[in-house]
Protein backbone atom coordinates (compact mmCIF):
# COMPACT_ATOMS: atom_id res chain seq x y z
CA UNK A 1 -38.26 -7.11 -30.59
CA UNK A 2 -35.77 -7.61 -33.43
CA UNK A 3 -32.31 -7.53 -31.46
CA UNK A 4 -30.48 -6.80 -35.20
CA UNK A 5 -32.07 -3.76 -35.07
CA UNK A 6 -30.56 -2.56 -30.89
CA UNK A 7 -27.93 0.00 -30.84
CA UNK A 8 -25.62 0.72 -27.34
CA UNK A 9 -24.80 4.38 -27.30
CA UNK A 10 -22.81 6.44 -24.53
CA UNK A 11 -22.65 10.04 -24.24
CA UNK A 12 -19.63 11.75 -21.72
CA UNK A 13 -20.52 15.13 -21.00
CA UNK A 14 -18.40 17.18 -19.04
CA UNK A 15 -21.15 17.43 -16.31
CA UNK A 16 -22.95 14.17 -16.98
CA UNK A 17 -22.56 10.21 -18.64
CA UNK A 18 -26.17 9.19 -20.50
CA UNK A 19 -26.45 5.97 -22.05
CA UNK A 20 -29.14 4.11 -24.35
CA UNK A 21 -30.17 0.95 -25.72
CA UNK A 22 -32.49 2.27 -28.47
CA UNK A 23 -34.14 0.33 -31.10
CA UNK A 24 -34.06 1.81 -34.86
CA UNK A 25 -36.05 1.06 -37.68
CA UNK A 26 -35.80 1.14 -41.39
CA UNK A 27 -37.20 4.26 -41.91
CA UNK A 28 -35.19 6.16 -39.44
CA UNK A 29 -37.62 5.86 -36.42
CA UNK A 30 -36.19 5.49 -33.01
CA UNK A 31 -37.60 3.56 -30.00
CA UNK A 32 -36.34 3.68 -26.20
CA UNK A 33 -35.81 0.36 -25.34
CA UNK A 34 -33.49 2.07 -21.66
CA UNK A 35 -31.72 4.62 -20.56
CA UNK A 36 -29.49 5.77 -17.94
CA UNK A 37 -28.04 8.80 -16.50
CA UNK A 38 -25.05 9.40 -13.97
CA UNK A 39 -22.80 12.66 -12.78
CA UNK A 40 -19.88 12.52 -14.56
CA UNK A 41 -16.73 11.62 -12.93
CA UNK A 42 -12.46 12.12 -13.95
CA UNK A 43 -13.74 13.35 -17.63
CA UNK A 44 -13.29 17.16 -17.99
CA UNK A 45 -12.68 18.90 -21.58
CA UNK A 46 -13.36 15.85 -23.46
CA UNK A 47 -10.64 13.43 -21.82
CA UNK A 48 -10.83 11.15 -19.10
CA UNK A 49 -8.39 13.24 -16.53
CA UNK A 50 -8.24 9.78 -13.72
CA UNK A 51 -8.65 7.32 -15.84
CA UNK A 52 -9.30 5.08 -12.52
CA UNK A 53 -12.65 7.11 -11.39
CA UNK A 54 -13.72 7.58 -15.38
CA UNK A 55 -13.69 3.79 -15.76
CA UNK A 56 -15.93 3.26 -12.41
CA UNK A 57 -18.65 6.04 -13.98
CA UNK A 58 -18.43 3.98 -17.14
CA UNK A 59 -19.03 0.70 -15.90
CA UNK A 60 -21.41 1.96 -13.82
CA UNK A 61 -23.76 4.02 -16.08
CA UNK A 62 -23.80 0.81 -18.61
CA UNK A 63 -24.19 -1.61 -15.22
CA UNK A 64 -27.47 0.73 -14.47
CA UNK A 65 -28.41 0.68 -18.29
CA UNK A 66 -28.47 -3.20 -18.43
CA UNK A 67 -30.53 -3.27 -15.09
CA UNK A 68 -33.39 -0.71 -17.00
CA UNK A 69 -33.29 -2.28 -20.70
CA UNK A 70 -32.43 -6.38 -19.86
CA UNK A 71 -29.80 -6.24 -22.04
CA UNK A 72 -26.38 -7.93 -21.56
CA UNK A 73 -23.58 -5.40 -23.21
CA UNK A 74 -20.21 -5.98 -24.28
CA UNK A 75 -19.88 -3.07 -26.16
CA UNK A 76 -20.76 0.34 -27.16
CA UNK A 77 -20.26 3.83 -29.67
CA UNK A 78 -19.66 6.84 -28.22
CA UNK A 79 -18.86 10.74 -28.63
CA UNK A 80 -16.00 12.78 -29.05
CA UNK A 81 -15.63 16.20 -27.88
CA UNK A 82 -12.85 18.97 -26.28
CA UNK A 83 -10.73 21.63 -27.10
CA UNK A 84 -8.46 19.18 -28.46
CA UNK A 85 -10.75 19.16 -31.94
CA UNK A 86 -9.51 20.97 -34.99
CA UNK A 87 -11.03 21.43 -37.85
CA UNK A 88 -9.32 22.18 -41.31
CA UNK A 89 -10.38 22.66 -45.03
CA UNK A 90 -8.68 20.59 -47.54
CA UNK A 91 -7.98 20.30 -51.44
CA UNK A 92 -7.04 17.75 -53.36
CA UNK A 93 -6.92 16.83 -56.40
CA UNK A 94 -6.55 14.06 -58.68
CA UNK A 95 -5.84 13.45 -62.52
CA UNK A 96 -8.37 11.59 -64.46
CA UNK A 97 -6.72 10.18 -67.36
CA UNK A 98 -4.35 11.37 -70.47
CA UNK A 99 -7.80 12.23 -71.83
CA UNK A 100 -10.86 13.23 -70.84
CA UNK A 101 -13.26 10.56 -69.45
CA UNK A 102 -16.78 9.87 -67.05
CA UNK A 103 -15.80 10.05 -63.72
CA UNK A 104 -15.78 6.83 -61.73
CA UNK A 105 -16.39 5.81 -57.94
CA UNK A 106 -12.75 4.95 -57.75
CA UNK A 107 -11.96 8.39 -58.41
CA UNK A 108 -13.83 10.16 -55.67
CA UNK A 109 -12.35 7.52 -52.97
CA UNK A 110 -9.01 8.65 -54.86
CA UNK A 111 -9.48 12.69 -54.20
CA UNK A 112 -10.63 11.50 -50.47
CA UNK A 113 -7.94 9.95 -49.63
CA UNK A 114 -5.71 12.63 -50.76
CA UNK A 115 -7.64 15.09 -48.63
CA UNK A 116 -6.90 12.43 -45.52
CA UNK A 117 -3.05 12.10 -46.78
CA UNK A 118 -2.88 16.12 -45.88
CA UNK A 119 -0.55 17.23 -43.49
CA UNK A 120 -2.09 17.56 -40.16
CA UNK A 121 -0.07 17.53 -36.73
CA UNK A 122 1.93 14.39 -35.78
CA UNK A 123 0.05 13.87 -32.85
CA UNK A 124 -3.70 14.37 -34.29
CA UNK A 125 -5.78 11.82 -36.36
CA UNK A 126 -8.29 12.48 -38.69
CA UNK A 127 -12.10 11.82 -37.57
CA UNK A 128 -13.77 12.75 -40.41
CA UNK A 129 -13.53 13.70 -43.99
CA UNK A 130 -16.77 15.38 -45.48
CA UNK A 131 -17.13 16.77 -49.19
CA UNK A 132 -17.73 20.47 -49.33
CA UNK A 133 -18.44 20.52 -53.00
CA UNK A 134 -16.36 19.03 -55.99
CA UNK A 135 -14.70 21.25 -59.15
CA UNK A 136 -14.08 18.77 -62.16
CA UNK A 137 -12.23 20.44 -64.68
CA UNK A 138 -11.80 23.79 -62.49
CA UNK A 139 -16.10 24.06 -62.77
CA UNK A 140 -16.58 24.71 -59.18
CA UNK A 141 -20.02 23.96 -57.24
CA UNK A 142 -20.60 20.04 -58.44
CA UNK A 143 -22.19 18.39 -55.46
CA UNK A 144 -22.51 14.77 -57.57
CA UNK A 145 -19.33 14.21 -59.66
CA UNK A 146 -19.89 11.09 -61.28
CA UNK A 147 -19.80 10.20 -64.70
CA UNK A 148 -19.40 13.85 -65.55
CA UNK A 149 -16.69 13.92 -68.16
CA UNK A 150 -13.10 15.92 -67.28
CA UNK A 151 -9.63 15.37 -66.85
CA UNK A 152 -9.40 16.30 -63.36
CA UNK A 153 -11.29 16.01 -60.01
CA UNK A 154 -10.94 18.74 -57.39
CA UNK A 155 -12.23 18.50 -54.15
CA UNK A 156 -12.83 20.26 -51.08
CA UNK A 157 -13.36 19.01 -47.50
CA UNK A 158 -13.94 19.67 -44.27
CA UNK A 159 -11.76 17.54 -41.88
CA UNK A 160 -12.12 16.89 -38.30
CA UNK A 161 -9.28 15.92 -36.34
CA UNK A 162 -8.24 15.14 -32.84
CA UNK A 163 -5.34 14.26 -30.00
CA UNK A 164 -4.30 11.03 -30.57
CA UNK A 165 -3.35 10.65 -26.70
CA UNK A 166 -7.18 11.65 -25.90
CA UNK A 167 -8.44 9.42 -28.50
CA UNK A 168 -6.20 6.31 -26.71
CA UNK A 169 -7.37 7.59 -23.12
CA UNK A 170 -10.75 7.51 -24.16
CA UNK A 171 -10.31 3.78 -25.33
CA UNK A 172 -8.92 2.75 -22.84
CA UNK A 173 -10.89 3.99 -19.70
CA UNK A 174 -13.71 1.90 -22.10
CA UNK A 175 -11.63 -1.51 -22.50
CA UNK A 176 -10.69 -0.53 -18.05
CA UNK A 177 -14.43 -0.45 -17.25
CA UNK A 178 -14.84 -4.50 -19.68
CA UNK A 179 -16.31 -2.81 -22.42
CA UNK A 180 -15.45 -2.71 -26.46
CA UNK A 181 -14.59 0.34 -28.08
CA UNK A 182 -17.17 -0.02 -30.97
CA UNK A 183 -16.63 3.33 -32.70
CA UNK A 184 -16.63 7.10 -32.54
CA UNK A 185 -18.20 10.40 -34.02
CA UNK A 186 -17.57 14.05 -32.92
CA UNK A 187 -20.02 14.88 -30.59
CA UNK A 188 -21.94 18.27 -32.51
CA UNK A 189 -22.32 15.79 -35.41
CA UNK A 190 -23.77 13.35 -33.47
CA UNK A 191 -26.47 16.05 -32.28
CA UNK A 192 -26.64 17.49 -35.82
CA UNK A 193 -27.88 13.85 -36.40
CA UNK A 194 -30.93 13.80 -34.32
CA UNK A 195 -32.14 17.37 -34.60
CA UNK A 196 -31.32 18.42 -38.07
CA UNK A 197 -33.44 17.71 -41.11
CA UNK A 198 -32.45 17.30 -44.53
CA UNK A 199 -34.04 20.46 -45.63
CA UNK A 200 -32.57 21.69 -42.71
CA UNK A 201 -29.08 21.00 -44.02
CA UNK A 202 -29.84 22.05 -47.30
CA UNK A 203 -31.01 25.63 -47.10
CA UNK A 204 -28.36 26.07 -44.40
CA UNK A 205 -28.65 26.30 -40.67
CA UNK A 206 -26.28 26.84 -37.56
CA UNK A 207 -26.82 24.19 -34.86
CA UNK A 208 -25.82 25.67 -31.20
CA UNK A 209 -25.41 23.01 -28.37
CA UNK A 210 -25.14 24.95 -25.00
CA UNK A 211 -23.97 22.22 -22.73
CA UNK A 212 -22.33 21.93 -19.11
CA UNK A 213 -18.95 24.33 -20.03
CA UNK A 214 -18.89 24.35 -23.14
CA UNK A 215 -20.63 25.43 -26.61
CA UNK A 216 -20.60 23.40 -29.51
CA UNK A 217 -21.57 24.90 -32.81
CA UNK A 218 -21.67 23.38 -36.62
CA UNK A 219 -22.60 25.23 -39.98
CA UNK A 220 -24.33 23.08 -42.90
CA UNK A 221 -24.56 24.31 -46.02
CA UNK A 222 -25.98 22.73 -49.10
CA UNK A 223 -26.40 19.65 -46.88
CA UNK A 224 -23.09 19.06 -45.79
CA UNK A 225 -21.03 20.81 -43.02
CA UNK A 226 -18.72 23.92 -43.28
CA UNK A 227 -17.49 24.74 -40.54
CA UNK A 228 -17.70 23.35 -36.37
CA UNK A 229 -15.91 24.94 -33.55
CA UNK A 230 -16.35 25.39 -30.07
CA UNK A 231 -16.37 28.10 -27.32
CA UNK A 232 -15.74 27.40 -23.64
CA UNK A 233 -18.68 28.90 -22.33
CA UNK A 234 -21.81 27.09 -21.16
CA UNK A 235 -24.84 26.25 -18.53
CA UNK A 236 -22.01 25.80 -15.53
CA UNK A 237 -21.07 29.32 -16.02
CA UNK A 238 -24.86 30.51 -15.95
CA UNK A 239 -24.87 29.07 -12.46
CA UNK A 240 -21.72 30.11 -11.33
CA UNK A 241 -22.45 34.08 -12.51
CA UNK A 242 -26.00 33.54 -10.52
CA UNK A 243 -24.33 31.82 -7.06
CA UNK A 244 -21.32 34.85 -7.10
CA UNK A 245 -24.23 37.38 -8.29
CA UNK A 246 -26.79 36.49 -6.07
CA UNK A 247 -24.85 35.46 -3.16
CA UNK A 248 -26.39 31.95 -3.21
CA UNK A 249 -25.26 28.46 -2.65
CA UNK A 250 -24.34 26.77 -6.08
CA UNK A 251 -27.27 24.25 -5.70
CA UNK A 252 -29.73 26.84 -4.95
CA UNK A 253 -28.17 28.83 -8.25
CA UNK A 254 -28.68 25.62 -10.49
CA UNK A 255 -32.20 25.15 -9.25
CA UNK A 256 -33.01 28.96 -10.16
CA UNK A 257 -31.89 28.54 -13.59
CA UNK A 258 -33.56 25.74 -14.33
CA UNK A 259 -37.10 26.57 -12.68
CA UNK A 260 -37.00 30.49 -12.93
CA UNK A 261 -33.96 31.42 -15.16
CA UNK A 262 -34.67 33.74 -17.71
CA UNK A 263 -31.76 35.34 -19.61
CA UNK A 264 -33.57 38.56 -21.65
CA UNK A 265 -34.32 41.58 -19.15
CA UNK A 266 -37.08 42.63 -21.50
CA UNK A 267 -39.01 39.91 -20.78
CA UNK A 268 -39.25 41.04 -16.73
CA UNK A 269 -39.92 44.05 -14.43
CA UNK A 270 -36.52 45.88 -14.39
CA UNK A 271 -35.42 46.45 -11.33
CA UNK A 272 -32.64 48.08 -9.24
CA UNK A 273 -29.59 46.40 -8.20
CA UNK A 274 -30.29 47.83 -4.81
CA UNK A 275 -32.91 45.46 -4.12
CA UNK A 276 -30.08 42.20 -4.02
CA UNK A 277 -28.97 43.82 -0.83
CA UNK A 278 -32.95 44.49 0.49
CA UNK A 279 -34.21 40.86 -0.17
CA UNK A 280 -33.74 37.93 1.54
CA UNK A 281 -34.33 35.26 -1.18
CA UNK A 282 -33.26 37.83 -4.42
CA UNK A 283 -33.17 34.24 -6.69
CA UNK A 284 -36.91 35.09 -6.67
CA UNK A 285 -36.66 38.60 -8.05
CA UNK A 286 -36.73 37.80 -12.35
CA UNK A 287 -35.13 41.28 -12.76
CA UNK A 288 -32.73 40.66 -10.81
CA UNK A 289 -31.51 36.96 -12.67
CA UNK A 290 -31.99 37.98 -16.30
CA UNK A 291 -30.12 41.48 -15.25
CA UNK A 292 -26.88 38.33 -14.31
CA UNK A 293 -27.75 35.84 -16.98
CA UNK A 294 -28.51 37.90 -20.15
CA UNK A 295 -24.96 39.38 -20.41
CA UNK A 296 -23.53 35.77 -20.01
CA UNK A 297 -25.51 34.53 -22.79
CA UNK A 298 -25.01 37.22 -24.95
CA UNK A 299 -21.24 36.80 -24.94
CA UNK A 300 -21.91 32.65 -25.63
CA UNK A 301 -23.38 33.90 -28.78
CA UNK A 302 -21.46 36.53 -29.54
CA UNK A 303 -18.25 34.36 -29.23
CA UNK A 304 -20.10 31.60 -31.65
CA UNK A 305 -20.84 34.17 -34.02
CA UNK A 306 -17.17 35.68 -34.42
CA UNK A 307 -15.75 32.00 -34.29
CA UNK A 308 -17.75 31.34 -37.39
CA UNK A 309 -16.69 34.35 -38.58
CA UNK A 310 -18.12 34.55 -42.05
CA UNK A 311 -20.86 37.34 -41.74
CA UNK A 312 -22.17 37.27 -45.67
CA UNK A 313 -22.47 32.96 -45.09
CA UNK A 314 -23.89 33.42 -42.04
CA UNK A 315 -26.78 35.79 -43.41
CA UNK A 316 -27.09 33.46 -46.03
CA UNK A 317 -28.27 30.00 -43.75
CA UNK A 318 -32.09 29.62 -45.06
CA UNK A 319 -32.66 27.37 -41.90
CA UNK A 320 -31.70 29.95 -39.61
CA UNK A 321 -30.50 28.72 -35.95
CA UNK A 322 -31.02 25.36 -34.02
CA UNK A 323 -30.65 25.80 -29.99
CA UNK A 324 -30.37 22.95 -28.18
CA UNK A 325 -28.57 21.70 -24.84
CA UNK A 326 -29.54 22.47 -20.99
CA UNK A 327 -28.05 26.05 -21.68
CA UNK A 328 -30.30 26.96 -23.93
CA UNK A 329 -33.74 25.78 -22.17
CA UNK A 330 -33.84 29.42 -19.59
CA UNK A 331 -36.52 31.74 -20.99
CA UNK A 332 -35.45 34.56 -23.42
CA UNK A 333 -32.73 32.43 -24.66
CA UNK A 334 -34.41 31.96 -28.32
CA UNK A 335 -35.16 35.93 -28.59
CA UNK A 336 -31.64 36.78 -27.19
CA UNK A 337 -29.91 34.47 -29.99
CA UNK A 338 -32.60 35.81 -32.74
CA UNK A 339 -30.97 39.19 -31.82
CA UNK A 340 -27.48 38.68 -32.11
CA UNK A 341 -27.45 36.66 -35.16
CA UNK A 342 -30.49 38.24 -36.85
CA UNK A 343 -31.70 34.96 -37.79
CA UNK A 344 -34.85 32.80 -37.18
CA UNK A 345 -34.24 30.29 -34.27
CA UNK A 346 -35.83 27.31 -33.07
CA UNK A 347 -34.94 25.50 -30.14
CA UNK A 348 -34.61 21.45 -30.29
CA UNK A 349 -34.20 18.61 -27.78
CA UNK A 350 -35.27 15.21 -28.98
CA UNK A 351 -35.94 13.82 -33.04
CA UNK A 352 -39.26 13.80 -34.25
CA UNK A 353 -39.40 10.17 -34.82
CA UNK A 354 -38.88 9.59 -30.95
CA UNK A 355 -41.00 6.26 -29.20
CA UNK A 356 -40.70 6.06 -25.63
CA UNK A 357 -39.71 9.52 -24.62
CA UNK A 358 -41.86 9.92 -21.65
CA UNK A 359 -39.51 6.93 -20.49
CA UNK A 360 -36.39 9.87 -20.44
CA UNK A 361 -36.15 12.04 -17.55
CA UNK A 362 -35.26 15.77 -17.85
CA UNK A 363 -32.28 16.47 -19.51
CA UNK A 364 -30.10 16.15 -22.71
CA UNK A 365 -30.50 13.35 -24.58
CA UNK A 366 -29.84 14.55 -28.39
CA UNK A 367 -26.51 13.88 -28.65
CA UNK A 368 -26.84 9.88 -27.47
CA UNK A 369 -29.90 9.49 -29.77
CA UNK A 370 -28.09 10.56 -32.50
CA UNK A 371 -24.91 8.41 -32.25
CA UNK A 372 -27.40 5.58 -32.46
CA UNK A 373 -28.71 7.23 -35.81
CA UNK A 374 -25.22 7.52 -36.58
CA UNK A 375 -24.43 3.80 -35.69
CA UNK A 376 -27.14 2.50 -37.35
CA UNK A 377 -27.04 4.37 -40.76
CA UNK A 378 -26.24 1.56 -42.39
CA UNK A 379 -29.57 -0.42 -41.72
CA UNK A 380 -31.96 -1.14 -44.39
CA UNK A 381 -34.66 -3.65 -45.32
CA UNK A 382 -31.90 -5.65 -47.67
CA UNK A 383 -29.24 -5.33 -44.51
CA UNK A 384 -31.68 -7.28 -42.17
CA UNK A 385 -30.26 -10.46 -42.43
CA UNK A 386 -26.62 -10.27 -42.74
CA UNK A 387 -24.13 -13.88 -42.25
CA UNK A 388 -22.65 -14.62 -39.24
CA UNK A 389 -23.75 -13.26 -35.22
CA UNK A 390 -23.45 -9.92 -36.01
CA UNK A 391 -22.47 -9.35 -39.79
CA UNK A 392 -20.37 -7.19 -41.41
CA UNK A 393 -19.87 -3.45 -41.06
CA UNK A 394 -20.61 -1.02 -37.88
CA UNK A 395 -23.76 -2.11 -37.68
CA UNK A 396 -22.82 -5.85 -37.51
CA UNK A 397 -20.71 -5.61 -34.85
CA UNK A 398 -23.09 -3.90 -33.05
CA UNK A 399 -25.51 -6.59 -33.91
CA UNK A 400 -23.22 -9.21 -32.19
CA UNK A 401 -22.21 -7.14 -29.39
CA UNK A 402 -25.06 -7.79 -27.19
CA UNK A 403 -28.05 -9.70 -26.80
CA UNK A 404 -31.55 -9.97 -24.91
CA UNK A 405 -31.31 -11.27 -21.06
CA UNK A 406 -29.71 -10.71 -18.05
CA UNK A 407 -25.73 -10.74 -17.53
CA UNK A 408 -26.05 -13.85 -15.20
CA UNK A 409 -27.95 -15.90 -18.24
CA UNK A 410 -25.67 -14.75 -20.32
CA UNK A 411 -22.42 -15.78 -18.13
CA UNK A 412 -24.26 -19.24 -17.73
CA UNK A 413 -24.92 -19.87 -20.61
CA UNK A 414 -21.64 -19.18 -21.91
């Protein structure tokens, strides 16, 4: 196995940690090399809330990930998520010259960094900066501006930012639990990474990640993103309505979602409410958990749909809807969201190009396999064999982050 090639990626969910070592190849395929999974502890909306507890669940998910994969890590990427994300669309502009002229490379990095000079809050940093679409002489719509000829470059972006305290507490329950930082990417783009396609992204398409207690949600449009938000709704609050519904212990709520939950009351024998008081196990009764769940999920949608806002784009998204998350996996859930946006959906939990899959247990595993996409995006053929242990770029220091053998070889042979 080519060890330039094997990327460290941790997920923190609000419910759950996952972590992989994954091995990615040139053309984009992904291979499970090990995995490992862990209830989530002091992390809630995004931030580690006891730093003391996060840093145990840290160093113990990657302790249990070197014990599966035989790898010795030092480092690893990871997500960012929360309410604490904003995102903001930005113009800038730049001149080209006293006269007209091609436009160069150095131009376009100009107009970006403009768009990240923009004012944001004092205490938020900028994530990302993404091209919308580029006007060059006030011509609007130019997705390629180079070497056109103008005298000015106009651009508009879509900017991610987020709390520069959560950022720093995020860092540093990773440097508490003797691990590197290695770099960060918002966590819907990160999903958008393993489950979207190019075409995908091009005729438009709304991605909806359900998760623990919250919704994610991203728009692409001519194959870059528009607009992201989030909605603080999700699969917790399915089995919280169910347990307070039903009358049932929380545990024995989660297990009926997940084996018998179905969220569209069309789909069962309707039933009266009367029979909850008649029945001594009404979890069993399908009528009686889509009549519970169905509203629920109907208002995560409807919430997604009005935080978007933009009714004619919306209508417009060739690609129609891509469900993914543990939310989104109780029957009914892909009719119920076809209904309230009036769009095809498909529902979506692991790439394509997946090896090793079997090797994952149940649960949510897009957004991890795509920050290793996302770490690795940088890898070609002509990028194989790069100077030094690990090279230069993202990908390099991945590269010399870890290697191949057990933590005490490692320590001895250091």
């Amino acid at each position: 196995m080519s060890q330039g090639r094997l990327i460290v990626a941790c997920d923190f969910g609000t419910t759950t940690f996952r972590a992989l070592v994954t091995e990615v190849f040139p053309n984009g395929d992904l291979e499970i090399v090990g995995h490992a999974v862990r209830e989530a502890e002091g992390f809630q909306d995004g931030d580690f809330v006891d730093l003391a507890a996060g840093s145990r669940c840290i160093a113990r998910t990657i302790l249990d990930l070197e014990k599966d994969s035989d790898i010795f890590v030092t480092g690893f990427t990871y997500n960012i998520s929360g309410s604490h994300l904003r995102s903001v669309r930005a113009t800038a502009s730049v001149p080209i010259g006293p006269g007209p002229r091609p436009i160069r490379p150095g131009d376009v990095d100009e107009v970006r960094n403009r768009a990240r000079g923009m004012a944001i809050p004092f205490d938020h940093k900028i994530l990302t900066v993404t091209p919308v679409e580029f006007a060059v002489d006030r011509v609007k719509g130019i997705v390629d501006p180079l070497n056109r000829v103008g005298s000015q470059l106009e651009m508009q972006a879509h900017l991610i930012t987020g709390s520069r305290s959560v950022l720093h507490n995020i860092e540093n329950a990773i440097e508490t639990a003797k691990y590197k930082p290695l770099g960060e990417e918002v966590d819907v783009l990160a999903t958008a990474e393993a489950l979207l396609t190019a075409e995908d992204r091009e005729k438009g398409v709304m991605l909806v990640d359900i998760g623990g207690l919250v919704t994610n949600w991203a728009v692409y449009r001519k194959g870059t993103i528009v607009a992201n938000g989030m909605v603080p709704l999700g699969g917790e609050h399915l089995t919280r309505d169910l347990a307070h519904g039903l009358r049932i212990p929380h545990a024995t709520a989660e297990e009926t979602k997940c084996q018998r939950g179905v969220v569209l009351r069309s789909l069962v024998d309707e039933v009266s409410i009367d029979v909850l008081f008649d029945q001594a196990k009404p979890e069993e009764t399908p009528g009686l958990v889509a009549a519970i769940l169905e509203p629920r999920v109907e208002e995560i949608f409807t919430f997604v749909k009005r935080d978007f806002g933009d009714l004619r784009e919306l209508a417009n998204l060739g690609a129609g809807v891509v469900l993914t998350g543990g939310g989104s996996r109780c029957r009914g859930t892909r009719q119920l969201c076809e209904e309230v946006f009036d769009l095809p959906v498909s529902r979506r939990h692991l790439p394509v190009r997946l090896r090793g899959a079997d090797r994952l247990p149940g649960g949510q595993w897009a957004t991890v396999l795509g920050l290793s996409l996302w770490a690795a995006g940088d890898f070609s053929e002509g990028e194989a064999h790069v100077p030094g242990p690990g090279g230069g770029g993202l990908l390099g220091k991945l590269r010399g982050m870890f290697r191949r053998g057990s933590r005490e070889t490692m320590e001895a042979e250091a």
